[in-house]
PDB file of N, CA and C in Angstrom:
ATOM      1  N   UNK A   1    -140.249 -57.074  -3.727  1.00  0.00           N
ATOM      2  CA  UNK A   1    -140.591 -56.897  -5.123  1.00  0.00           C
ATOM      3  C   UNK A   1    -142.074 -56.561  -5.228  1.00  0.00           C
ATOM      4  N   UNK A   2    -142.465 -55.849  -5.876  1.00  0.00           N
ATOM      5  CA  UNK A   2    -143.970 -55.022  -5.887  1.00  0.00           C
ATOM      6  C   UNK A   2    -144.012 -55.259  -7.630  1.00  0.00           C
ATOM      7  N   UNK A   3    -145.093 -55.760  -7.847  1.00  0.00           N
ATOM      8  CA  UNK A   3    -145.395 -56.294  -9.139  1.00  0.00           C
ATOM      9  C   UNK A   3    -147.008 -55.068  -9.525  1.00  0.00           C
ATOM     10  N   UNK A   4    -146.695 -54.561 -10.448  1.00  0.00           N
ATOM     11  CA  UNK A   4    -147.325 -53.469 -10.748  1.00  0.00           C
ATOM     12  C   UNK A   4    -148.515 -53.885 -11.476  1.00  0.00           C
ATOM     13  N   UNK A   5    -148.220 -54.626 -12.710  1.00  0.00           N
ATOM     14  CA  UNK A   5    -149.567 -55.268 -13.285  1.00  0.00           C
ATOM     15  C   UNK A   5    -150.069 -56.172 -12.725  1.00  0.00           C
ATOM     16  N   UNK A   6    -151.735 -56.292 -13.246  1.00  0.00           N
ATOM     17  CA  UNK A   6    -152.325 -57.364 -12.801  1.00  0.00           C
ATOM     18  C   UNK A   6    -151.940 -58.587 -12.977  1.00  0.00           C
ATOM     19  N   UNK A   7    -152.374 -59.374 -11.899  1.00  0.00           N
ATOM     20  CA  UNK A   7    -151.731 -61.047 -12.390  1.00  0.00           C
ATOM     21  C   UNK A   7    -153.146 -61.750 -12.401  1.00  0.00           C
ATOM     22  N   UNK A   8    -153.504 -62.373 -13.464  1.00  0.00           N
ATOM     23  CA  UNK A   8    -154.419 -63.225 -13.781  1.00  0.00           C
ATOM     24  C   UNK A   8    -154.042 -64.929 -13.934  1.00  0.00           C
ATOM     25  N   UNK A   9    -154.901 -65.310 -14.065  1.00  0.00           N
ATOM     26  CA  UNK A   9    -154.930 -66.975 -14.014  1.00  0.00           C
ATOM     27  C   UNK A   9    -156.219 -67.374 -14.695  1.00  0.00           C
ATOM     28  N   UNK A  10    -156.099 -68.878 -15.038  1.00  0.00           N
ATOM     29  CA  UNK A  10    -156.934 -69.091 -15.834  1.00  0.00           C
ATOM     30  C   UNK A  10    -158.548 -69.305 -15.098  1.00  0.00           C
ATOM     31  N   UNK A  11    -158.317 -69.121 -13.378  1.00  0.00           N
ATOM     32  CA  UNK A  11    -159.402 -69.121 -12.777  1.00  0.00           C
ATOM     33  C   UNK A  11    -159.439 -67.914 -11.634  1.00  0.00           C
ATOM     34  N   UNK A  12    -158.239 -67.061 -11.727  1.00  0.00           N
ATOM     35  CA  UNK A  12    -158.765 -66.045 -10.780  1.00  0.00           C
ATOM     36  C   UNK A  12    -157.910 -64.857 -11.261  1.00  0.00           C
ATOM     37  N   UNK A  13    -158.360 -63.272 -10.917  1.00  0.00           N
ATOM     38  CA  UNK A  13    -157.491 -62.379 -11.153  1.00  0.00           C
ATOM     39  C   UNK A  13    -157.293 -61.598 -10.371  1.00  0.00           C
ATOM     40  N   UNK A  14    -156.104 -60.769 -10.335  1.00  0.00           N
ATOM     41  CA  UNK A  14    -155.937 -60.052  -9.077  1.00  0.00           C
ATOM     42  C   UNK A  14    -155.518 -58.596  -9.264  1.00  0.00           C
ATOM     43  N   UNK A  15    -156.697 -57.736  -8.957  1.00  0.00           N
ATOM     44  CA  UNK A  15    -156.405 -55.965  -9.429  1.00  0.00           C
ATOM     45  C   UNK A  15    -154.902 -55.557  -9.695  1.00  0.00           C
ATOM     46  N   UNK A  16    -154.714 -54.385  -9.914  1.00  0.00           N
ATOM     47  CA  UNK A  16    -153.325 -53.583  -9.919  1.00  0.00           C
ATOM     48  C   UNK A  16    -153.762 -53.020  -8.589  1.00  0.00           C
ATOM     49  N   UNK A  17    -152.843 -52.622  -7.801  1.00  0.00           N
ATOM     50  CA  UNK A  17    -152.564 -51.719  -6.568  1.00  0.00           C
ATOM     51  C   UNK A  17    -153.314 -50.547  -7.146  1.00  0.00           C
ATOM     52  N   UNK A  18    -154.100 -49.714  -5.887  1.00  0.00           N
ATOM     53  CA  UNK A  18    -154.997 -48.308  -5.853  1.00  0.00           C
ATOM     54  C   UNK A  18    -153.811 -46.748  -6.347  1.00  0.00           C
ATOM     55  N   UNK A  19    -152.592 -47.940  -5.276  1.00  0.00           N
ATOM     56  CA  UNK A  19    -151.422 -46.745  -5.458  1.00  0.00           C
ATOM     57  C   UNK A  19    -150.403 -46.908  -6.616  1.00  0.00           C
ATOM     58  N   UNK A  20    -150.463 -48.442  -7.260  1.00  0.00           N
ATOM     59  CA  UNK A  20    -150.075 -47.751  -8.568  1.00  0.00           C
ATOM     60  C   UNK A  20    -150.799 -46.943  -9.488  1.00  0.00           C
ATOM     61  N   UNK A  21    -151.872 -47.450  -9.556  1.00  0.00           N
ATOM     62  CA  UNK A  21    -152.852 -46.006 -10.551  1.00  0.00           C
ATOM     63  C   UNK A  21    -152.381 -44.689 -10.517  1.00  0.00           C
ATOM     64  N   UNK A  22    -152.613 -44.603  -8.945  1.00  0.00           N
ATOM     65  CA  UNK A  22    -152.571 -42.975  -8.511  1.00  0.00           C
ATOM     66  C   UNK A  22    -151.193 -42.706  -8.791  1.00  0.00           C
ATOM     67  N   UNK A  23    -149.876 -43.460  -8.963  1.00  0.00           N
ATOM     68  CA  UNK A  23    -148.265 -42.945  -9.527  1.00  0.00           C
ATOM     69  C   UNK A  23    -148.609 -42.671 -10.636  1.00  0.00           C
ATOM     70  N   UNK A  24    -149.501 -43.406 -11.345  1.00  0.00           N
ATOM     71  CA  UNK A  24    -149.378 -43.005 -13.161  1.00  0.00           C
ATOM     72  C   UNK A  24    -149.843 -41.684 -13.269  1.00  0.00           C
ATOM     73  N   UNK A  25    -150.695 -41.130 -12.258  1.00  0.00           N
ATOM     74  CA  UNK A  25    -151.439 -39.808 -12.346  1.00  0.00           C
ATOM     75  C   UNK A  25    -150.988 -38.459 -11.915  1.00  0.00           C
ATOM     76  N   UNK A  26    -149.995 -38.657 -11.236  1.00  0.00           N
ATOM     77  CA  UNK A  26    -149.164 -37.828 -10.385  1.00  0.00           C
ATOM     78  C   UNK A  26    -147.361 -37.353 -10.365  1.00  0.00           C
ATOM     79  N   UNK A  27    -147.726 -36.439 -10.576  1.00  0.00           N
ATOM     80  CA  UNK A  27    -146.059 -35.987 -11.232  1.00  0.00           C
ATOM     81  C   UNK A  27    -144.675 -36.978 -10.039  1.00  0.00           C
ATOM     82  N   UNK A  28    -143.465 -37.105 -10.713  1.00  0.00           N
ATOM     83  CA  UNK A  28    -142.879 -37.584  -9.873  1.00  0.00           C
ATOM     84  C   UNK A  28    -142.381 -36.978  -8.573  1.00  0.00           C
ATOM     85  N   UNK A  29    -142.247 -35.461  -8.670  1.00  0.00           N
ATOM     86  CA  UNK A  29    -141.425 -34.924  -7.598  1.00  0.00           C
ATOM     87  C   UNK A  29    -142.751 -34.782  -6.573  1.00  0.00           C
ATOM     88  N   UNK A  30    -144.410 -34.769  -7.227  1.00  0.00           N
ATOM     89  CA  UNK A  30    -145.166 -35.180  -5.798  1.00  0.00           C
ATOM     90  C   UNK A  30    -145.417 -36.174  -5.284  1.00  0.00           C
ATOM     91  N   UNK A  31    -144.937 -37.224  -5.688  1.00  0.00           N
ATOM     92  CA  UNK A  31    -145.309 -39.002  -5.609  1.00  0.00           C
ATOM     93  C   UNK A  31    -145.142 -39.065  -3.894  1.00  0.00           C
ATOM     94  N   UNK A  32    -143.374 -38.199  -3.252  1.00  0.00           N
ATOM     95  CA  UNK A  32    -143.192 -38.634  -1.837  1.00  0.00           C
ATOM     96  C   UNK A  32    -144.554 -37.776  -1.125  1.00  0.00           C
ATOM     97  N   UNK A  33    -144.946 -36.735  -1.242  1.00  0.00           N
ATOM     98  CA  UNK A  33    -145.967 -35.767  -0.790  1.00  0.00           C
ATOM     99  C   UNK A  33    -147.324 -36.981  -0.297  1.00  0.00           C
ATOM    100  N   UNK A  34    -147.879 -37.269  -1.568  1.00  0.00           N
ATOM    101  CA  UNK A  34    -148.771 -38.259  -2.010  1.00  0.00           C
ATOM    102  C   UNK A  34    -149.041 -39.370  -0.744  1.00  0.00           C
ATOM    103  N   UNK A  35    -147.457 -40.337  -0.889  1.00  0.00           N
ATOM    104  CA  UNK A  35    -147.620 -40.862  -0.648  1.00  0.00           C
ATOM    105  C   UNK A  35    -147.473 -41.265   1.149  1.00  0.00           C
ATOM    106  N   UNK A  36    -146.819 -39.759   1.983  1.00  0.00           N
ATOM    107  CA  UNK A  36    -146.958 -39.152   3.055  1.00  0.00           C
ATOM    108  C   UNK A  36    -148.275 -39.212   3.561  1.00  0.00           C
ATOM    109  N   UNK A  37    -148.829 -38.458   2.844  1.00  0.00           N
ATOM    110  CA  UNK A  37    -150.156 -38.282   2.850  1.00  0.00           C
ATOM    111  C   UNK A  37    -151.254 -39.434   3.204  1.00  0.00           C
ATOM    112  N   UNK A  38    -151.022 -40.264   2.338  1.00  0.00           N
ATOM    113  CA  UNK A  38    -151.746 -41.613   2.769  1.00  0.00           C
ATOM    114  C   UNK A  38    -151.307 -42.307   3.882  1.00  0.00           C
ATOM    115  N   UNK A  39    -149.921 -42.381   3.586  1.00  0.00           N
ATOM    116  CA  UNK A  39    -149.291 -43.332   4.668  1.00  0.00           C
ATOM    117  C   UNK A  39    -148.764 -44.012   4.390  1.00  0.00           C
ATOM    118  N   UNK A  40    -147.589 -44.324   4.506  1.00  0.00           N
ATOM    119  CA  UNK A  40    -146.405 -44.984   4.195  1.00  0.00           C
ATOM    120  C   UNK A  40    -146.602 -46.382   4.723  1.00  0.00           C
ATOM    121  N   UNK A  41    -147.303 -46.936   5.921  1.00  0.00           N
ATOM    122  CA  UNK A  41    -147.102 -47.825   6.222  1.00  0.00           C
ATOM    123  C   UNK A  41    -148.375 -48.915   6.012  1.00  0.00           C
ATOM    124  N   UNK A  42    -149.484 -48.106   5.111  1.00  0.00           N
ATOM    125  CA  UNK A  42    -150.456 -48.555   4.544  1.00  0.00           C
ATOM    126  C   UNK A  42    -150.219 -48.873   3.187  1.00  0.00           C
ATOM    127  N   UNK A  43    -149.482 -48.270   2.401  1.00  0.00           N
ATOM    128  CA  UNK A  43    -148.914 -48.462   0.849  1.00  0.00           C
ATOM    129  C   UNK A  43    -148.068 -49.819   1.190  1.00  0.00           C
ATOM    130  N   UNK A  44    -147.035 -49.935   2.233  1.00  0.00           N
ATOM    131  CA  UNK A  44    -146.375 -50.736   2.163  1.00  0.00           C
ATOM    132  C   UNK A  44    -147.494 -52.545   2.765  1.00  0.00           C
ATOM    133  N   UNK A  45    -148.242 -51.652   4.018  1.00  0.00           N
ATOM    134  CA  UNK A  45    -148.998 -53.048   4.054  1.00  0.00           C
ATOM    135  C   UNK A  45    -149.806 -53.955   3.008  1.00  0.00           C
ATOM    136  N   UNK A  46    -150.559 -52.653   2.180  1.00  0.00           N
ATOM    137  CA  UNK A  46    -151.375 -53.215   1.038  1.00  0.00           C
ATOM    138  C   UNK A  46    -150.291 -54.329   0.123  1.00  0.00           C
ATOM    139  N   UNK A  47    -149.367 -53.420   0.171  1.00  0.00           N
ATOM    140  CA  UNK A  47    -148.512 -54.441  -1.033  1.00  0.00           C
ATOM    141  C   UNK A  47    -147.742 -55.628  -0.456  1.00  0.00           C
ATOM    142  N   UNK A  48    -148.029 -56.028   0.226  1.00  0.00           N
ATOM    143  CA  UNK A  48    -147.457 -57.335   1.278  1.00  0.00           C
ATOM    144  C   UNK A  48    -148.907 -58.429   1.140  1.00  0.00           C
ATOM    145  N   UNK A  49    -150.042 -57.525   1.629  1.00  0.00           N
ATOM    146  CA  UNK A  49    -150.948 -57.972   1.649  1.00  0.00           C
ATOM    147  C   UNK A  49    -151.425 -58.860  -0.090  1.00  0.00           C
ATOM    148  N   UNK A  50    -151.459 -58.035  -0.901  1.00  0.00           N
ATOM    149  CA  UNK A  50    -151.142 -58.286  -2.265  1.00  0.00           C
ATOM    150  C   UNK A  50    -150.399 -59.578  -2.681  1.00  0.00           C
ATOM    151  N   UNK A  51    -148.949 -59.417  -2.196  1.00  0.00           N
ATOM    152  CA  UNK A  51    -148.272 -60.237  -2.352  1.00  0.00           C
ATOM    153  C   UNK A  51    -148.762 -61.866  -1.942  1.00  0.00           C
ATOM    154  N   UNK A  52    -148.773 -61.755  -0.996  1.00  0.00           N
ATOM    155  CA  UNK A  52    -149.525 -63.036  -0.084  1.00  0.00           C
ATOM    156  C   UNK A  52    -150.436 -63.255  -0.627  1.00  0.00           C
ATOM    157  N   UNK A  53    -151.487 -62.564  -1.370  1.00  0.00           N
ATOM    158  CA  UNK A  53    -153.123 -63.158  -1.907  1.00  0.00           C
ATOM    159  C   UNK A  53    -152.420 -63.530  -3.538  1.00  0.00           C
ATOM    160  N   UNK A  54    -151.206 -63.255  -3.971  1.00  0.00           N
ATOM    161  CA  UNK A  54    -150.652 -63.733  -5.123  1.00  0.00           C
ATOM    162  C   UNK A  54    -150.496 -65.301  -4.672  1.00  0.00           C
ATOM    163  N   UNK A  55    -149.698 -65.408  -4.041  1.00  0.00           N
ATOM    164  CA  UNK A  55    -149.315 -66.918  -3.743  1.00  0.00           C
ATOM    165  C   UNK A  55    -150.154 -67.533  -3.413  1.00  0.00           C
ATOM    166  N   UNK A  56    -151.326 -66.856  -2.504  1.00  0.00           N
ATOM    167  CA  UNK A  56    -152.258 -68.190  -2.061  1.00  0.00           C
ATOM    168  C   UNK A  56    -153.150 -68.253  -3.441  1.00  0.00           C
ATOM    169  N   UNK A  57    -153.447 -67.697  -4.938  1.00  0.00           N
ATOM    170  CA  UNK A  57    -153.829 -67.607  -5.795  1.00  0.00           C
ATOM    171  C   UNK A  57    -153.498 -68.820  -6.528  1.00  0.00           C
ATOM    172  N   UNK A  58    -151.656 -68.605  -6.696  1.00  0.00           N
ATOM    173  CA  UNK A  58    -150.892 -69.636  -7.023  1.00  0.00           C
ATOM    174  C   UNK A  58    -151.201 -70.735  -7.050  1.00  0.00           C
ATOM    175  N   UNK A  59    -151.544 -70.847  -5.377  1.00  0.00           N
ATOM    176  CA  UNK A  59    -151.445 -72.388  -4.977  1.00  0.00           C
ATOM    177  C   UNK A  59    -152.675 -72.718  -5.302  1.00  0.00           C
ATOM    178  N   UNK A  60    -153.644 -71.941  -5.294  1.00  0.00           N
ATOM    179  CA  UNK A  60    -155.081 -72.548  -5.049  1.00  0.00           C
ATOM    180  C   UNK A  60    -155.152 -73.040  -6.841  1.00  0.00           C
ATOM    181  N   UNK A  61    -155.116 -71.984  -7.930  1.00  0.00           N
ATOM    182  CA  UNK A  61    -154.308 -71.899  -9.357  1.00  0.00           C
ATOM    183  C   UNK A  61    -153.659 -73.915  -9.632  1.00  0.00           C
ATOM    184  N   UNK A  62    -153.078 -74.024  -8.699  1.00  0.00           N
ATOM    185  CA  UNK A  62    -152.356 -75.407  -8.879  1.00  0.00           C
ATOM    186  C   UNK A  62    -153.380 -76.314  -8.199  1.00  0.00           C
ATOM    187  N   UNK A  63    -153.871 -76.222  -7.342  1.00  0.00           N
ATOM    188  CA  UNK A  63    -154.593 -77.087  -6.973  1.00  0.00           C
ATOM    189  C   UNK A  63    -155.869 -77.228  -8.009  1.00  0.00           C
ATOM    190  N   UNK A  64    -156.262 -76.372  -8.004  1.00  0.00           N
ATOM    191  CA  UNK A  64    -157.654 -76.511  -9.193  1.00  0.00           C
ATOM    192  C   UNK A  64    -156.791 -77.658 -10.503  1.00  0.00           C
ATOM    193  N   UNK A  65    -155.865 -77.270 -10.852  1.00  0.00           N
ATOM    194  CA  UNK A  65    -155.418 -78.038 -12.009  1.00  0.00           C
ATOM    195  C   UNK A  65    -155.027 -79.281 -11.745  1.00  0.00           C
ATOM    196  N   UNK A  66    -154.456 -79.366 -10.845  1.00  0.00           N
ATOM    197  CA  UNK A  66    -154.860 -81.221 -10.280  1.00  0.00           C
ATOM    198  C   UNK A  66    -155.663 -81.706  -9.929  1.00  0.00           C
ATOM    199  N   UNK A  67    -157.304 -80.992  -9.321  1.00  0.00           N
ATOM    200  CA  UNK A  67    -158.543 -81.124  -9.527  1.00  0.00           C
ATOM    201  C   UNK A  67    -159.314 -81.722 -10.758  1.00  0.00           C
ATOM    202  N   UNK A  68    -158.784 -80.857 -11.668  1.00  0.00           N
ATOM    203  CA  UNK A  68    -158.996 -80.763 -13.088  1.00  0.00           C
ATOM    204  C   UNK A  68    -158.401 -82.214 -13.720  1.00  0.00           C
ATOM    205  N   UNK A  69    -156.864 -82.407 -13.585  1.00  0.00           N
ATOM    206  CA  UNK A  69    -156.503 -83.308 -13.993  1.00  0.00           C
ATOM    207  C   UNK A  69    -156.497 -84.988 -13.511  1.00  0.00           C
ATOM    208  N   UNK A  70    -157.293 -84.788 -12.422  1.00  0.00           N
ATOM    209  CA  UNK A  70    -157.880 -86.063 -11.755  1.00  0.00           C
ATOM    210  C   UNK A  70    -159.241 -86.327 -12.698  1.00  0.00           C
ATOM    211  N   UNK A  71    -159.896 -85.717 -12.506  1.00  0.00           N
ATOM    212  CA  UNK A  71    -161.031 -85.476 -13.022  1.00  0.00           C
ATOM    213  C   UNK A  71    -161.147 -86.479 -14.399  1.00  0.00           C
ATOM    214  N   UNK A  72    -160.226 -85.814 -15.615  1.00  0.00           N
ATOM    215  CA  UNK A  72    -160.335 -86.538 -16.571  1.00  0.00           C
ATOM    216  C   UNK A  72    -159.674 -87.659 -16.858  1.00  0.00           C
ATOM    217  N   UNK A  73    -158.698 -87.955 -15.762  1.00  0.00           N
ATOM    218  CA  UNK A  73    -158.018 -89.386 -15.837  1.00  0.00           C
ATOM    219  C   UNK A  73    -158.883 -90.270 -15.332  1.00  0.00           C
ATOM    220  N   UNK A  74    -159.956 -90.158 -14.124  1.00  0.00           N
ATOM    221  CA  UNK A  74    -161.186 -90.955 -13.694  1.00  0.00           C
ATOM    222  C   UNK A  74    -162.247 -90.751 -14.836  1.00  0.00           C
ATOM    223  N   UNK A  75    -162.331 -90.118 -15.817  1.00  0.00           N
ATOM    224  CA  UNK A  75    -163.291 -90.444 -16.712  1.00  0.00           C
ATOM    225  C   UNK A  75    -162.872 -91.009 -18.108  1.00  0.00           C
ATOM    226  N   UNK A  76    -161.878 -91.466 -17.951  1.00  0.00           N
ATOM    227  CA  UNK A  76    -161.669 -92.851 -18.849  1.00  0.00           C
ATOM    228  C   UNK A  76    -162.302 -93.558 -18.664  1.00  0.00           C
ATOM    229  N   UNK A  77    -163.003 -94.462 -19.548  1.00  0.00           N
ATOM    230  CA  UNK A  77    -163.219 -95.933 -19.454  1.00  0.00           C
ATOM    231  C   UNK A  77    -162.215 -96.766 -19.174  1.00  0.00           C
ATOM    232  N   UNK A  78    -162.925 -97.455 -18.558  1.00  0.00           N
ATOM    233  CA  UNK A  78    -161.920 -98.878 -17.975  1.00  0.00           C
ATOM    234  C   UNK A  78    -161.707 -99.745 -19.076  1.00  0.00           C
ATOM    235  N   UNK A  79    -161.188-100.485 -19.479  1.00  0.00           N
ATOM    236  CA  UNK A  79    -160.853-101.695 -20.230  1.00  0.00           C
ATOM    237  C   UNK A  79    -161.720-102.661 -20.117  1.00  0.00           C
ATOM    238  N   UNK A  80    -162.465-102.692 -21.094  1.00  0.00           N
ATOM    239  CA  UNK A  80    -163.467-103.632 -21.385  1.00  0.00           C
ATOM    240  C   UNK A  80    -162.341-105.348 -21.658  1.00  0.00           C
ATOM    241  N   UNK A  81    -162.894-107.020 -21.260  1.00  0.00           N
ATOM    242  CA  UNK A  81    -162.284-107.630 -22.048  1.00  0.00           C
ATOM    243  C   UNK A  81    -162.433-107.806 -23.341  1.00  0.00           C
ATOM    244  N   UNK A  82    -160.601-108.260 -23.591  1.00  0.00           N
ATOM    245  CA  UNK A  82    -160.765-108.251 -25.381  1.00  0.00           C
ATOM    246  C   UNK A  82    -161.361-109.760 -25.413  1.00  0.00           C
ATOM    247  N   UNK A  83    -162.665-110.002 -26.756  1.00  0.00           N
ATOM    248  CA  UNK A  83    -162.853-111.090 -26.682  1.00  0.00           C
ATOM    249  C   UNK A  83    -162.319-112.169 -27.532  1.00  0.00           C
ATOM    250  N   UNK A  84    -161.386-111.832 -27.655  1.00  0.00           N
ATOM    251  CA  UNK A  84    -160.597-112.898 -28.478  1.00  0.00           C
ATOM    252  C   UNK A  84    -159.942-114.209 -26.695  1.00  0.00           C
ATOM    253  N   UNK A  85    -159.833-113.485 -26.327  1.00  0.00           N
ATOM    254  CA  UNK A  85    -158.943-113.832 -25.117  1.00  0.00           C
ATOM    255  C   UNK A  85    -160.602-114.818 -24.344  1.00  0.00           C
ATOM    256  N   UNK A  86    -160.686-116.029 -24.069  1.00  0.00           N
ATOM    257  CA  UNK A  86    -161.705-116.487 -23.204  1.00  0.00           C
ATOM    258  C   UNK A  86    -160.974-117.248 -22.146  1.00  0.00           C
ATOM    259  N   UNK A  87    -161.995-117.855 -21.083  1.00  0.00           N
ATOM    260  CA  UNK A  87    -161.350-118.510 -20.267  1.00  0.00           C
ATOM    261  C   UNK A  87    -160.908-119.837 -20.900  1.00  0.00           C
ATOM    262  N   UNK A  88    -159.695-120.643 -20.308  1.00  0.00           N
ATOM    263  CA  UNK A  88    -159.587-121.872 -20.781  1.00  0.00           C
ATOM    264  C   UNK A  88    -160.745-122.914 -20.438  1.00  0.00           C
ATOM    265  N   UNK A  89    -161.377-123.689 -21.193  1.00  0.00           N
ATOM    266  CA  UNK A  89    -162.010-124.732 -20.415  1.00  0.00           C
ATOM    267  C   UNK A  89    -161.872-125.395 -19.299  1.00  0.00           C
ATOM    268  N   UNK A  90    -160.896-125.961 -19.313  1.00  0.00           N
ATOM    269  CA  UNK A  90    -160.303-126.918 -17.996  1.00  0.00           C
ATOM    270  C   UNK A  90    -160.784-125.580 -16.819  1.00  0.00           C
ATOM    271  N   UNK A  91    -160.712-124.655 -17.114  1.00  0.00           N
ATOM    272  CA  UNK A  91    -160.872-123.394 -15.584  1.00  0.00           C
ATOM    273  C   UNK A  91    -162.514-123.250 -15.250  1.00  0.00           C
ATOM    274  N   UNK A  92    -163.196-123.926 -16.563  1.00  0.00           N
ATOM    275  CA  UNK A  92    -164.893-123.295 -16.228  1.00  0.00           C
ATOM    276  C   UNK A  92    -165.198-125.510 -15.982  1.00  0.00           C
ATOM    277  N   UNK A  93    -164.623-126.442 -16.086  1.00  0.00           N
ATOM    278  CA  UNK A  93    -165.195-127.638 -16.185  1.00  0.00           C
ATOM    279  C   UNK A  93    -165.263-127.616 -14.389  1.00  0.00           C
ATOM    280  N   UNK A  94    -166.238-128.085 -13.812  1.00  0.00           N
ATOM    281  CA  UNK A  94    -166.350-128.565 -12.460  1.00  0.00           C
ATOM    282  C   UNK A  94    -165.738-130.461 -12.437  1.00  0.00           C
ATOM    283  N   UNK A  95    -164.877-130.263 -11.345  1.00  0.00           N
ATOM    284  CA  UNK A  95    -163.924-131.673 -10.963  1.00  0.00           C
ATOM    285  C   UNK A  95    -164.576-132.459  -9.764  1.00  0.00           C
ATOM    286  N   UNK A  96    -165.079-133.566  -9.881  1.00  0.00           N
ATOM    287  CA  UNK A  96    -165.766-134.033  -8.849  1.00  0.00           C
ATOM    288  C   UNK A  96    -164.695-135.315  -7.934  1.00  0.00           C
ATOM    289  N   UNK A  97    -164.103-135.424  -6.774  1.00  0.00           N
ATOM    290  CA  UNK A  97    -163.651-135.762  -6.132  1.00  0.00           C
ATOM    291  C   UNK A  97    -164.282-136.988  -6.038  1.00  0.00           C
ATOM    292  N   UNK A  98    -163.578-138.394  -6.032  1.00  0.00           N
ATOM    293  CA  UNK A  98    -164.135-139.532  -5.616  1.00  0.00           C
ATOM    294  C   UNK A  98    -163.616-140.599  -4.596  1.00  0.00           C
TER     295      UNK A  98
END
């Protein structure tokens, strides 16, 4: 599957292919000529290559956001005590053994 538009993210983006441009520019019955020309097995590597820098995008894409979402769960405040709640006496009196 060869994905023609760009794919963006909220922290990285990733061009359109050189050789889709050049299809939009170029009649269809010269597209095989064209793409002879360059090389068939360079059109096909780029877009593999592509593919793969999609996913590692992905992942990296997901990782930042659990970065992110650590982030603001550690910047909560902690729970202060409520002071209605004190210690019992009997727990703060010192007991002297005789």
């Amino acid at each position: 599957m060869v994905r023609s538009e760009a794919i963006s993210s909220e922290y990285f983006q990733i061009r359109k292919l050189l050789w889709d441009e050049l299809k939009l520019n170029v009649i269809s019955s010269e597209e095989g000529e064209l793409r002879s020309a360059i090389g068939n097995h360079l059109i096909e590597g780029n877009e593999e290559l592509r593919q793969e820098l999609a996913v590692l995008v992905e992942i990296l894409t997901e990782f930042q956001q659990q970065n992110d979402d650590i982030r603001i769960y550690t910047n909560i405040p902690t729970m202060q005590p409520l002071p209605h709640l004190k210690t019992p006496k009997y727990l703060t009196t010192s007991f002297q053994l005789q």
